[in-house]
PDB file of N, CA and C in Angstrom:
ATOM      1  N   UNK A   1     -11.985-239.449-225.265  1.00  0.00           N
ATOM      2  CA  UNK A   1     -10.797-238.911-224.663  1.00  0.00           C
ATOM      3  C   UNK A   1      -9.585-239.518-225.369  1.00  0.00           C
ATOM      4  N   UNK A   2      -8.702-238.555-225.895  1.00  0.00           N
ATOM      5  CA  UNK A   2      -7.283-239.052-226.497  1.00  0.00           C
ATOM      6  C   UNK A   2      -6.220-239.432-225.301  1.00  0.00           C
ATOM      7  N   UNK A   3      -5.790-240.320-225.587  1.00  0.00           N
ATOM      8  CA  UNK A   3      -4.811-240.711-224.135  1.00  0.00           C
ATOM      9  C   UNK A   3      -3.713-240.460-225.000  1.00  0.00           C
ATOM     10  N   UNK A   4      -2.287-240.189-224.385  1.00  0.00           N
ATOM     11  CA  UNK A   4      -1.311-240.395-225.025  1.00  0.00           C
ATOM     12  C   UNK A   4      -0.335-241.867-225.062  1.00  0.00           C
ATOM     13  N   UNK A   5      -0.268-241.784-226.428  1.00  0.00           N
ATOM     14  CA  UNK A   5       0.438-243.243-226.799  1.00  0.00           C
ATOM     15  C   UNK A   5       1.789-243.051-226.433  1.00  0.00           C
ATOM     16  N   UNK A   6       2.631-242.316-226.551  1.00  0.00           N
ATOM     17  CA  UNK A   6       4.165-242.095-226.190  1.00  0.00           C
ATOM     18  C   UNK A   6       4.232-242.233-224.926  1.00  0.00           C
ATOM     19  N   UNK A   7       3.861-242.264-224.170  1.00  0.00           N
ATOM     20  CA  UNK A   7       4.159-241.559-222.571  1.00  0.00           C
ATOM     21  C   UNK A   7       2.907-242.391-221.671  1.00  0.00           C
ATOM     22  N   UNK A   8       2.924-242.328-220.623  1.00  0.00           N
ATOM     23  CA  UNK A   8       1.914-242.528-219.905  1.00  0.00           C
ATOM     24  C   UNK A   8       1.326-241.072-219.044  1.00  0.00           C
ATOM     25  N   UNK A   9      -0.223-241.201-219.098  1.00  0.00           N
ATOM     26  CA  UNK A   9      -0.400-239.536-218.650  1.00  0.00           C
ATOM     27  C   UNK A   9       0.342-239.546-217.136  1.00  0.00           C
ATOM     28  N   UNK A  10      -0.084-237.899-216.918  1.00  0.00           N
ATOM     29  CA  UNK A  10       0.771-237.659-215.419  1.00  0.00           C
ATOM     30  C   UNK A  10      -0.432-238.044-214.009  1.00  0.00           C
ATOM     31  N   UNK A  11      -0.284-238.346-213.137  1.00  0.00           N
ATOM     32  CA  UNK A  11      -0.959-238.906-212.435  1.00  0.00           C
ATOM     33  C   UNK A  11      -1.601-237.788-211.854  1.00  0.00           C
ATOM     34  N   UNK A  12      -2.757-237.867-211.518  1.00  0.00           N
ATOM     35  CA  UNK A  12      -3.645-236.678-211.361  1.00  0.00           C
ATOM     36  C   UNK A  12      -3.404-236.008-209.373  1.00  0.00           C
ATOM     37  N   UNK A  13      -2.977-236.775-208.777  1.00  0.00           N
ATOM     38  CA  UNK A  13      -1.743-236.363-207.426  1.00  0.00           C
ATOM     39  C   UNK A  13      -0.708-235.178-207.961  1.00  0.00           C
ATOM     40  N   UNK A  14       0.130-235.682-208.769  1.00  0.00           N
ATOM     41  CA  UNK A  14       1.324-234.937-209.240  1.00  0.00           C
ATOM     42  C   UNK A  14       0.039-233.276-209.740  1.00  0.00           C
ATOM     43  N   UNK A  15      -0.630-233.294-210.831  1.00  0.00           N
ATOM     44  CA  UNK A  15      -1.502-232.346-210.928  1.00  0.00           C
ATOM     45  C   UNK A  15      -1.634-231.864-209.937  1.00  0.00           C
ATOM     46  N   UNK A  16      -2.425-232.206-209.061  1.00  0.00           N
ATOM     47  CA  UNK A  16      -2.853-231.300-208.145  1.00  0.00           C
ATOM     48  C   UNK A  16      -1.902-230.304-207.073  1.00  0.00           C
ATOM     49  N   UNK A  17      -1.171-231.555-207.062  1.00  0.00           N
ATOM     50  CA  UNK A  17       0.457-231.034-206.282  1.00  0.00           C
ATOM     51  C   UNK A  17       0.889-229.647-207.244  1.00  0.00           C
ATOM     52  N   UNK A  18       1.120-229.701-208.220  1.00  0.00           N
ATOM     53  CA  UNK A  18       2.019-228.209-209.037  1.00  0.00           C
ATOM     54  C   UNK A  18       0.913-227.561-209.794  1.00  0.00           C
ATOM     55  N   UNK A  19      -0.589-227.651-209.537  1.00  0.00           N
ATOM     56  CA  UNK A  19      -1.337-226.500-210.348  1.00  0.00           C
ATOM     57  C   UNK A  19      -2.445-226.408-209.558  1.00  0.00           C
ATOM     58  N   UNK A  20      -2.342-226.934-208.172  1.00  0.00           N
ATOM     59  CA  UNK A  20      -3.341-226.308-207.240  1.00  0.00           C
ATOM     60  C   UNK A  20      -2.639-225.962-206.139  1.00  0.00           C
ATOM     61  N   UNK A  21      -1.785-226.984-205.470  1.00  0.00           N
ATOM     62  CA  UNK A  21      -1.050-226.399-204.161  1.00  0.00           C
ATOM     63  C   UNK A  21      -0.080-225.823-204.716  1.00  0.00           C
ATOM     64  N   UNK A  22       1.059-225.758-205.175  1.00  0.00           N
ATOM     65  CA  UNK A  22       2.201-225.055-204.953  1.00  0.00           C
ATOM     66  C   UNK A  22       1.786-223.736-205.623  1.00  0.00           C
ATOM     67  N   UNK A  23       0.828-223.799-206.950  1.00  0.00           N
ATOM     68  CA  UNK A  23      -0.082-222.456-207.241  1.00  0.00           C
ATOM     69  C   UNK A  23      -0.563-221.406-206.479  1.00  0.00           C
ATOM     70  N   UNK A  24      -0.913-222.479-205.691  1.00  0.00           N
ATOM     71  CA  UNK A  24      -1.779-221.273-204.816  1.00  0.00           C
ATOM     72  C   UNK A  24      -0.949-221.375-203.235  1.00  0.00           C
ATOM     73  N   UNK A  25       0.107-221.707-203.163  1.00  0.00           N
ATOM     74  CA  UNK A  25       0.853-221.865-201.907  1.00  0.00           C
ATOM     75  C   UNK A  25      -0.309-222.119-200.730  1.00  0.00           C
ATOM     76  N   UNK A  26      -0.798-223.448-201.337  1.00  0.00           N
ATOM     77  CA  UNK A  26      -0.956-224.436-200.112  1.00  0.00           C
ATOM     78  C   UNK A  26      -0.580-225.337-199.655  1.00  0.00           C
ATOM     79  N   UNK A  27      -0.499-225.820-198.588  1.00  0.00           N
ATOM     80  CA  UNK A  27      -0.120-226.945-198.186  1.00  0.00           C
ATOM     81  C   UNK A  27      -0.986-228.309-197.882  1.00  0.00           C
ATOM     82  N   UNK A  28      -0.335-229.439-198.105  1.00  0.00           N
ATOM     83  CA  UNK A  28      -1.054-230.416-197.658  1.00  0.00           C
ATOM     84  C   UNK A  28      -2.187-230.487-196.082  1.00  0.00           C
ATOM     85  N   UNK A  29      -1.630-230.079-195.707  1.00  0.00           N
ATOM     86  CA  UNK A  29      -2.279-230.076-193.685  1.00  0.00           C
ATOM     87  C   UNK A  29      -3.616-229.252-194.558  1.00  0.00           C
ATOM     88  N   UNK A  30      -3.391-227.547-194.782  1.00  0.00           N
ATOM     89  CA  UNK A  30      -4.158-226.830-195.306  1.00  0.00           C
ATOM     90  C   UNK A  30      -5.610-227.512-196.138  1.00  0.00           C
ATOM     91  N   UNK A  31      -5.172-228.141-197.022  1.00  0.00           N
ATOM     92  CA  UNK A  31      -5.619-228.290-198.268  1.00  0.00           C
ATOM     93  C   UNK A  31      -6.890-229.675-197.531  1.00  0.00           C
ATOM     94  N   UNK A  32      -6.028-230.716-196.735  1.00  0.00           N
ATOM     95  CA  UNK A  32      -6.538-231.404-195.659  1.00  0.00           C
ATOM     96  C   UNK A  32      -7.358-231.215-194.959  1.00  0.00           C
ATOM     97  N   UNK A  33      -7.568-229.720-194.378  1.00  0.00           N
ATOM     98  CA  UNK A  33      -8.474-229.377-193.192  1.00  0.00           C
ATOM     99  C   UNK A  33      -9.489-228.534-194.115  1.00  0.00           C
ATOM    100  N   UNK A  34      -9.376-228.089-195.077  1.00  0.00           N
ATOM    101  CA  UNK A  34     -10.656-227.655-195.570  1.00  0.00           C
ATOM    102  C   UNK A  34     -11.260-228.468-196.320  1.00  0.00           C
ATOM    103  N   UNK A  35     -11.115-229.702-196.995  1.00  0.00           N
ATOM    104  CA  UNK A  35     -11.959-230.670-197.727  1.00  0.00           C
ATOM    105  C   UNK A  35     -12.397-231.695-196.642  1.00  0.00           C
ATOM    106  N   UNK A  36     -11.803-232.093-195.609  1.00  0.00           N
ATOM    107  CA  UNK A  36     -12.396-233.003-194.223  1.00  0.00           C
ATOM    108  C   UNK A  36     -11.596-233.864-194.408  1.00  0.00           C
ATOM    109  N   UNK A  37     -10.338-234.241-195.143  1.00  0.00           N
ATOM    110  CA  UNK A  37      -9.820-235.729-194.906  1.00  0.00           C
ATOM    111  C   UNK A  37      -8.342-235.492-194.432  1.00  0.00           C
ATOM    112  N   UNK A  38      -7.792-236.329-194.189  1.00  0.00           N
ATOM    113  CA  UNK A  38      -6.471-236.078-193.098  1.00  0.00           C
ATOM    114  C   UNK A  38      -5.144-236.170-194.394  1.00  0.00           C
ATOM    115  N   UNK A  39      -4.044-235.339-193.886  1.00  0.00           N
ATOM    116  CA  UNK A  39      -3.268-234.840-194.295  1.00  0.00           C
ATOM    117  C   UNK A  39      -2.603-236.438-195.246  1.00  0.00           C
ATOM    118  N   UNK A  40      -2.571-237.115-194.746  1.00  0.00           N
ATOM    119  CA  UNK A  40      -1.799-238.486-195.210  1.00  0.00           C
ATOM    120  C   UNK A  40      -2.756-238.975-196.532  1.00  0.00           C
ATOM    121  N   UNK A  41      -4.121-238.701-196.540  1.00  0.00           N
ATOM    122  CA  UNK A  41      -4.963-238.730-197.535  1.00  0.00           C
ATOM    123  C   UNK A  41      -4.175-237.829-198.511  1.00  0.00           C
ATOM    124  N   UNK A  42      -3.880-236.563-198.597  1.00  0.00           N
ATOM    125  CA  UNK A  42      -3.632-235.607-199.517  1.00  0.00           C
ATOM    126  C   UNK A  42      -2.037-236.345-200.151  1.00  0.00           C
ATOM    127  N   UNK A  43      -1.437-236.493-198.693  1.00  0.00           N
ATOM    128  CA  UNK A  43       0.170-236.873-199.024  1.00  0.00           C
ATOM    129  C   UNK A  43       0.303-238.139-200.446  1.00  0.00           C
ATOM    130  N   UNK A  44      -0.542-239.033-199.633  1.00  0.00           N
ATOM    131  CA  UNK A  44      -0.914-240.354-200.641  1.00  0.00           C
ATOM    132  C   UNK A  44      -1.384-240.421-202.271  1.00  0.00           C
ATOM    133  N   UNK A  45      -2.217-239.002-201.927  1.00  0.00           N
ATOM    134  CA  UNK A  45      -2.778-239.007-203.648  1.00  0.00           C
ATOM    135  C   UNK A  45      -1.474-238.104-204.485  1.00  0.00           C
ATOM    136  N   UNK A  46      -0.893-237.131-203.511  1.00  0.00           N
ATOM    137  CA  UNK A  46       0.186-236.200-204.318  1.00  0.00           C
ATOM    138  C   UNK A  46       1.303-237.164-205.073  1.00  0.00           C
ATOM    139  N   UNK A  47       2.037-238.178-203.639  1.00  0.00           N
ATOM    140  CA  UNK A  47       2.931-239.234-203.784  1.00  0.00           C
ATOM    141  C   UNK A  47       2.305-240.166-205.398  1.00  0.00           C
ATOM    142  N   UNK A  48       1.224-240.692-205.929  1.00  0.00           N
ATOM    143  CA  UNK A  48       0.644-241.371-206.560  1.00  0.00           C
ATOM    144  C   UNK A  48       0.641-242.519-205.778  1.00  0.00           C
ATOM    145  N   UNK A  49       0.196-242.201-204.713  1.00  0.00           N
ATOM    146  CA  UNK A  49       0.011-243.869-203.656  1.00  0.00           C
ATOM    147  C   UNK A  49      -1.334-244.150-203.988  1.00  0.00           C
ATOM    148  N   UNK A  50      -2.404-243.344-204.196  1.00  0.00           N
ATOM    149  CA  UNK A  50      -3.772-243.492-204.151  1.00  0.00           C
ATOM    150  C   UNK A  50      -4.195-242.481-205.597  1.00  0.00           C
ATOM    151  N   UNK A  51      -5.240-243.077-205.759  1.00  0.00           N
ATOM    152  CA  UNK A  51      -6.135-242.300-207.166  1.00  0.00           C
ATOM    153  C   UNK A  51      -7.174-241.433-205.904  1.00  0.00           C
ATOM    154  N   UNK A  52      -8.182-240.378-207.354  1.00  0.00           N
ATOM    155  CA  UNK A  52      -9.237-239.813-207.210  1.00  0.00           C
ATOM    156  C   UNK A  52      -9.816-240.740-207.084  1.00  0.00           C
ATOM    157  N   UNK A  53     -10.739-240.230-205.546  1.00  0.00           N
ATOM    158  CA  UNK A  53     -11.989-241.588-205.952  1.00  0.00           C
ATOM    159  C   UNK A  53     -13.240-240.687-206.493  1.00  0.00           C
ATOM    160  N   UNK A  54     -14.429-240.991-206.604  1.00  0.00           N
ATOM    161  CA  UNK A  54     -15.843-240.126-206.786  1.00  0.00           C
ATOM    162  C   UNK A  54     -15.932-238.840-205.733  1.00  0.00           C
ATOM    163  N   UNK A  55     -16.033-239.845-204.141  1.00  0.00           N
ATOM    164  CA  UNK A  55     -15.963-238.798-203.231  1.00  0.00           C
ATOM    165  C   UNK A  55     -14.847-237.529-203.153  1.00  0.00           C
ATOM    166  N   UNK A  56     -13.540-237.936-203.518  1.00  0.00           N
ATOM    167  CA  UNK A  56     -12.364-237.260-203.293  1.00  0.00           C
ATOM    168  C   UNK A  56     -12.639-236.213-204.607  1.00  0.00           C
ATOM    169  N   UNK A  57     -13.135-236.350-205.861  1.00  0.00           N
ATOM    170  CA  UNK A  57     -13.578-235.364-206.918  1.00  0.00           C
ATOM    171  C   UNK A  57     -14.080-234.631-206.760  1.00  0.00           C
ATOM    172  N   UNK A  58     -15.584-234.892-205.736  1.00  0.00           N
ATOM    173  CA  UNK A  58     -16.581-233.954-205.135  1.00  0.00           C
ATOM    174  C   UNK A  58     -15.902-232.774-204.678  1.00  0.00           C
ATOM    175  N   UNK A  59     -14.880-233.253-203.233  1.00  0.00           N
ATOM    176  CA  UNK A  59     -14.389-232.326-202.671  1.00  0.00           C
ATOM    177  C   UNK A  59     -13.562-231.867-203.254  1.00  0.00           C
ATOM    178  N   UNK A  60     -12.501-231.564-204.104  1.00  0.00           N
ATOM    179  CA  UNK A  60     -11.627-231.172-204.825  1.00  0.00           C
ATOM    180  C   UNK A  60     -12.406-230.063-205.465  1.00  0.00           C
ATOM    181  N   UNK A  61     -13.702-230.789-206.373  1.00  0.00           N
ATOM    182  CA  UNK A  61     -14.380-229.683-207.141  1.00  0.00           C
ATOM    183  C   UNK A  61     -14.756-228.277-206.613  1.00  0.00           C
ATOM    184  N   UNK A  62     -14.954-228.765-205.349  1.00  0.00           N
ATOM    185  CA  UNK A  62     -16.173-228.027-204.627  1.00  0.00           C
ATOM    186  C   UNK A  62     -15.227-227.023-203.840  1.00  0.00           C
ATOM    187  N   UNK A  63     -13.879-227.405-203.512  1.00  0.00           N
ATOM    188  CA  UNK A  63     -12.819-226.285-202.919  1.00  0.00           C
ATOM    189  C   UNK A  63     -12.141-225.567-203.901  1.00  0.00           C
ATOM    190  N   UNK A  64     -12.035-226.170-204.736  1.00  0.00           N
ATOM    191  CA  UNK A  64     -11.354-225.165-206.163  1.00  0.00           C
ATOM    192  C   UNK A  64     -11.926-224.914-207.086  1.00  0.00           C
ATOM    193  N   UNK A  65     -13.375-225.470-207.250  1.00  0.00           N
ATOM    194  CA  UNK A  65     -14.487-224.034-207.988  1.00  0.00           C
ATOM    195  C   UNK A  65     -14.375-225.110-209.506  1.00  0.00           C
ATOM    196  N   UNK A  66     -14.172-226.161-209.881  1.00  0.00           N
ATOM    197  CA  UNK A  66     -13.957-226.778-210.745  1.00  0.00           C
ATOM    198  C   UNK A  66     -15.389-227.964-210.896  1.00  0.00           C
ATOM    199  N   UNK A  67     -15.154-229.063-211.781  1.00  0.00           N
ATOM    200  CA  UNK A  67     -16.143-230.012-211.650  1.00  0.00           C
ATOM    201  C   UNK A  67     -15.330-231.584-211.239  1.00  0.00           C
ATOM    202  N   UNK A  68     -16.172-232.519-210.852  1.00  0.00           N
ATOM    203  CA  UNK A  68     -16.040-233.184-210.228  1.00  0.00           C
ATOM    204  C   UNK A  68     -15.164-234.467-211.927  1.00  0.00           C
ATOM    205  N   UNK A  69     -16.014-233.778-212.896  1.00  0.00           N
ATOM    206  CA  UNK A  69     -15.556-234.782-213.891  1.00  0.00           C
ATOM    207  C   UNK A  69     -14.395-234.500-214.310  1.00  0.00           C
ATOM    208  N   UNK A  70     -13.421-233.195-214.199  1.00  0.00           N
ATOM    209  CA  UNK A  70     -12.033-232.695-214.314  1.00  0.00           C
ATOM    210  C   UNK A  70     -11.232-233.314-213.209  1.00  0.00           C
ATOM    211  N   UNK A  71     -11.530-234.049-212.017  1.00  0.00           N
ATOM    212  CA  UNK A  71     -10.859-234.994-211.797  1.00  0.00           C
ATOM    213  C   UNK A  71     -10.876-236.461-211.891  1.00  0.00           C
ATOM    214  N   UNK A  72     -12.012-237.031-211.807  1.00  0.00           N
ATOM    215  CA  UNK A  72     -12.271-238.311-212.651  1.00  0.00           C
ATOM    216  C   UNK A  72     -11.907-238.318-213.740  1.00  0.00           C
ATOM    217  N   UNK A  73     -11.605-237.222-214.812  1.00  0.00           N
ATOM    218  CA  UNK A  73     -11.385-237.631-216.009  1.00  0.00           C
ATOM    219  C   UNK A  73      -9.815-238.021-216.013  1.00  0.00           C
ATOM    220  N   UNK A  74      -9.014-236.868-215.144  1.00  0.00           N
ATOM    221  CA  UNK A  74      -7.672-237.290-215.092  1.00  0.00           C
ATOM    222  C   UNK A  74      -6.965-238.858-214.667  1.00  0.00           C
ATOM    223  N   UNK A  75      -7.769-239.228-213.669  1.00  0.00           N
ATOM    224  CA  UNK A  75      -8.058-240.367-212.824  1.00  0.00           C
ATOM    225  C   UNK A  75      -8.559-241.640-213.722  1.00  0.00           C
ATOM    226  N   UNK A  76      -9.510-241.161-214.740  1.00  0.00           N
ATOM    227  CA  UNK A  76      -9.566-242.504-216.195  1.00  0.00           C
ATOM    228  C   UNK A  76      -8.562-242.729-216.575  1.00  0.00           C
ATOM    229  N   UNK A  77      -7.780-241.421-217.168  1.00  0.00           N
ATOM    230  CA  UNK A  77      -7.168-241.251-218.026  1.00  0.00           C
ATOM    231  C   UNK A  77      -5.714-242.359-217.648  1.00  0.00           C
ATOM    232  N   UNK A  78      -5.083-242.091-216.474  1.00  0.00           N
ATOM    233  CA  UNK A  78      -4.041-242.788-215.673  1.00  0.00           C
ATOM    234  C   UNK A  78      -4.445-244.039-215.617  1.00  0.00           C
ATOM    235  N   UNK A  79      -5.667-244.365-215.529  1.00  0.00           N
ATOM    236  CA  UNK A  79      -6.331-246.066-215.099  1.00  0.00           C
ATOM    237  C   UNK A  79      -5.989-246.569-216.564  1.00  0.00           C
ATOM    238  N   UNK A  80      -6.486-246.036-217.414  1.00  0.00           N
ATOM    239  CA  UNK A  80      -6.715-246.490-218.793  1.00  0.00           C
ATOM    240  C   UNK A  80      -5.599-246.844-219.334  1.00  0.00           C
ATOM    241  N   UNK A  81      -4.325-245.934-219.392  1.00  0.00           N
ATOM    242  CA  UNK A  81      -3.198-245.844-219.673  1.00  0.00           C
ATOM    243  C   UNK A  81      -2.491-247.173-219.318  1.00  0.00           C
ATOM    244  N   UNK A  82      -3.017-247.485-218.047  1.00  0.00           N
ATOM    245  CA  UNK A  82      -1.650-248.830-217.188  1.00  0.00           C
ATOM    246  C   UNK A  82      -2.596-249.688-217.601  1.00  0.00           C
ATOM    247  N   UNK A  83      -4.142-249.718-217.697  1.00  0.00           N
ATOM    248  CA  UNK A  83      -4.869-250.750-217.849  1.00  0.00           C
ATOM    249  C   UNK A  83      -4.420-251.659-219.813  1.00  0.00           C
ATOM    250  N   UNK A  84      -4.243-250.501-220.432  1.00  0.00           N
ATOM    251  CA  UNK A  84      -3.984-250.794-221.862  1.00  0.00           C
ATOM    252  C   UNK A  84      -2.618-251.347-221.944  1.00  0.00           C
ATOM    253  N   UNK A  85      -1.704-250.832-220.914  1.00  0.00           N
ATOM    254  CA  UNK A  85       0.233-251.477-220.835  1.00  0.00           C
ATOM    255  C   UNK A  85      -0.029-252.510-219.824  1.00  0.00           C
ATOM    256  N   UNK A  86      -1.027-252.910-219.517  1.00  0.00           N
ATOM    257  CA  UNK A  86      -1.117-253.917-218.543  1.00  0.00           C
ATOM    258  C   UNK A  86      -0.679-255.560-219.025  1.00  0.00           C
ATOM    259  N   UNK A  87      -0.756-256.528-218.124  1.00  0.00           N
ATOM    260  CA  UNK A  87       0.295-257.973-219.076  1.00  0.00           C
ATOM    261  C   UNK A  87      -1.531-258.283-219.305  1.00  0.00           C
ATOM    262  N   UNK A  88      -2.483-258.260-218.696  1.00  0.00           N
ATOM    263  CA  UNK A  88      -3.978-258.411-219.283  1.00  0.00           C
ATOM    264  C   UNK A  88      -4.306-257.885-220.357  1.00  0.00           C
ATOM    265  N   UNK A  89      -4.126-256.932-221.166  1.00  0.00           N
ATOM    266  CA  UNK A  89      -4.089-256.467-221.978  1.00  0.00           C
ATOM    267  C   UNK A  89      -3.860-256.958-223.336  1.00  0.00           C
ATOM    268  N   UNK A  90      -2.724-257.864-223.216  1.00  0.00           N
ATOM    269  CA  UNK A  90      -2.718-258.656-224.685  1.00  0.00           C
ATOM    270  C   UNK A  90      -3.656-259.829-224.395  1.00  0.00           C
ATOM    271  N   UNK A  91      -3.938-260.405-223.630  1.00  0.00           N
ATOM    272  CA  UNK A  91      -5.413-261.216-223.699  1.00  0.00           C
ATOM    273  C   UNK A  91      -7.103-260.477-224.187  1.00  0.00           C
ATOM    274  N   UNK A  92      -6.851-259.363-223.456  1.00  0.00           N
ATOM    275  CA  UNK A  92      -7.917-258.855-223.858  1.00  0.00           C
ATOM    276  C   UNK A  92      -8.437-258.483-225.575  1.00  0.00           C
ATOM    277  N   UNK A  93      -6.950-258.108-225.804  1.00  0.00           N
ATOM    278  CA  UNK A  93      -7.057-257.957-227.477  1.00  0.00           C
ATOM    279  C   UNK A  93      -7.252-258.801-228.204  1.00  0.00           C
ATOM    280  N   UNK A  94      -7.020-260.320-227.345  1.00  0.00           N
ATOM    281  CA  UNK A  94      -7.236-261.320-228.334  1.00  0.00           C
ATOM    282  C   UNK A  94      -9.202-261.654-228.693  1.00  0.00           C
ATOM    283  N   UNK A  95      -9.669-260.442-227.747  1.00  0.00           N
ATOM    284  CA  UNK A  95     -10.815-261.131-227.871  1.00  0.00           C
ATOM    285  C   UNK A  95     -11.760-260.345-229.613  1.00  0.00           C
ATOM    286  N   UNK A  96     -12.555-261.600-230.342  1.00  0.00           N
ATOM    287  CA  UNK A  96     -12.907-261.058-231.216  1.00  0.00           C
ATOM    288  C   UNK A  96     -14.087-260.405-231.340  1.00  0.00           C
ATOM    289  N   UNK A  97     -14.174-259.029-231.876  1.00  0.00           N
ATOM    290  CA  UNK A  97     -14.691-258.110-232.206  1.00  0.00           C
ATOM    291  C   UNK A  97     -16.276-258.798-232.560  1.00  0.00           C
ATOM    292  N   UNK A  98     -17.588-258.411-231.648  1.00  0.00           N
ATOM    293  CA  UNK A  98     -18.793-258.990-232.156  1.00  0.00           C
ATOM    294  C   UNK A  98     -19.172-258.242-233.861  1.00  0.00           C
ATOM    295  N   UNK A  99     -19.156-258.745-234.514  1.00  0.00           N
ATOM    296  CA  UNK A  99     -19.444-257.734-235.894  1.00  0.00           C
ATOM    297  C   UNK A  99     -20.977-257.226-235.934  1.00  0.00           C
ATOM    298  N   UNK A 100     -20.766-256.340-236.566  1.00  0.00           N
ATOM    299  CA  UNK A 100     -21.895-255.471-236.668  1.00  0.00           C
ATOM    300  C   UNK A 100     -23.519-255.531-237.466  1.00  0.00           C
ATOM    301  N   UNK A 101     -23.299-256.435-238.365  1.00  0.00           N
ATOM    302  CA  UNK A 101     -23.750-257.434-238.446  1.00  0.00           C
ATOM    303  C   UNK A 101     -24.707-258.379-237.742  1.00  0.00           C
ATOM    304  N   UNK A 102     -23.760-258.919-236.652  1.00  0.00           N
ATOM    305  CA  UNK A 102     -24.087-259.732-235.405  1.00  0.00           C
ATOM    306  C   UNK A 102     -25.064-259.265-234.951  1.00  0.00           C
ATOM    307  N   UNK A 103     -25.124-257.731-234.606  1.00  0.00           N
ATOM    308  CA  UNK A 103     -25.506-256.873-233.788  1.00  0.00           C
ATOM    309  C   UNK A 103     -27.255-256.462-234.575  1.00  0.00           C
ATOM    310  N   UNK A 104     -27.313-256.124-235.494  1.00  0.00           N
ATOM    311  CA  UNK A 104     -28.437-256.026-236.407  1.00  0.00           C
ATOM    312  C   UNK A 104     -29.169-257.038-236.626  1.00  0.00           C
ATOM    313  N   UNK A 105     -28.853-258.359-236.598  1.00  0.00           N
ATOM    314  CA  UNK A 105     -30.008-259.813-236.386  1.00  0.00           C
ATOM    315  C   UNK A 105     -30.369-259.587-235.154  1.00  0.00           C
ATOM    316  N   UNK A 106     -29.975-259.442-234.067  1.00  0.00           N
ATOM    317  CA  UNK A 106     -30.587-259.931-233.096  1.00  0.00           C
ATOM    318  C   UNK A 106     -31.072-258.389-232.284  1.00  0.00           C
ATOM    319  N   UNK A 107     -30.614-257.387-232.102  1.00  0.00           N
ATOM    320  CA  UNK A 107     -31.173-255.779-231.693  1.00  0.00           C
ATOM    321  C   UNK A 107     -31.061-254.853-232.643  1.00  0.00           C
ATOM    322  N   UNK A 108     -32.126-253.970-233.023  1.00  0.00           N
ATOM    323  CA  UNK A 108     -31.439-252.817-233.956  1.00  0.00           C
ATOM    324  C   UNK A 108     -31.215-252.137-232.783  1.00  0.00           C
ATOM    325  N   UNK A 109     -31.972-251.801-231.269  1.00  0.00           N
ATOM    326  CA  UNK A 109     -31.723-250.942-230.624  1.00  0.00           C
ATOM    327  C   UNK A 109     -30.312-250.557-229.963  1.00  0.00           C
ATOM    328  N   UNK A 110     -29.496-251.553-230.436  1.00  0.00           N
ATOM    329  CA  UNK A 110     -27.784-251.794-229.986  1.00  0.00           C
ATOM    330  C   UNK A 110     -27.302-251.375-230.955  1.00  0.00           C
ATOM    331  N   UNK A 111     -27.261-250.600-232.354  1.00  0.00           N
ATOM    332  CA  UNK A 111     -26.737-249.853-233.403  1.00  0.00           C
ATOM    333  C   UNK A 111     -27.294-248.466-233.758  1.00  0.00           C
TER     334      UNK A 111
END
């Protein structure tokens, strides 16, 4: 998956908000009572208060005819993004690369 380097992606709430509800002129309450979870659930993920979880993909998929990995993927994509601009992030880079090499003495089944 290409993330974008300029920008941070759009949060997969905001998505759903302008290319499923206001698309299809639904509303939160609506959108709420046919997947089973309460309106403040929907409000929270639109707001970007809350991510997709696994369960919340299921139902999404399964009311708008889509797959469950078209919202997890959006939902990486946002994690990945803050996780890479994160202040952890320059530690993490410091860590060094096992070489490949490395990897061929001790498993071929890991190359």
């Amino acid at each position: 998956m290409l993330l974008p380097e300029n920008r941070k992606p759009t949060h997969p709430g905001t998505l759903l908000k302008i290319y499923f509800l206001d698309e299809l002129s639904l509303t939160n309450v609506a959108l709420a009572t046919a997947i089973g979870v309460t309106p403040k659930t929907i409000s929270e993920l639109i707001n970007a208060h809350a991510g997709i979880s696994p369960e919340m993909a299921m139902r999404l998929a399964r009311f708008f005819g889509n797959t469950e990995g078209f919202w997890l993927n959006l939902q990486m994509a946002w994690d990945l993004w803050h996780a890479k601009h994160s202040a952890k992030a320059k530690a993490i880079n410091k860590i060094k690369p096992l070489a490949k090499s490395a990897l061929d003495k001790h498993d071929p089944a890991l190359v």
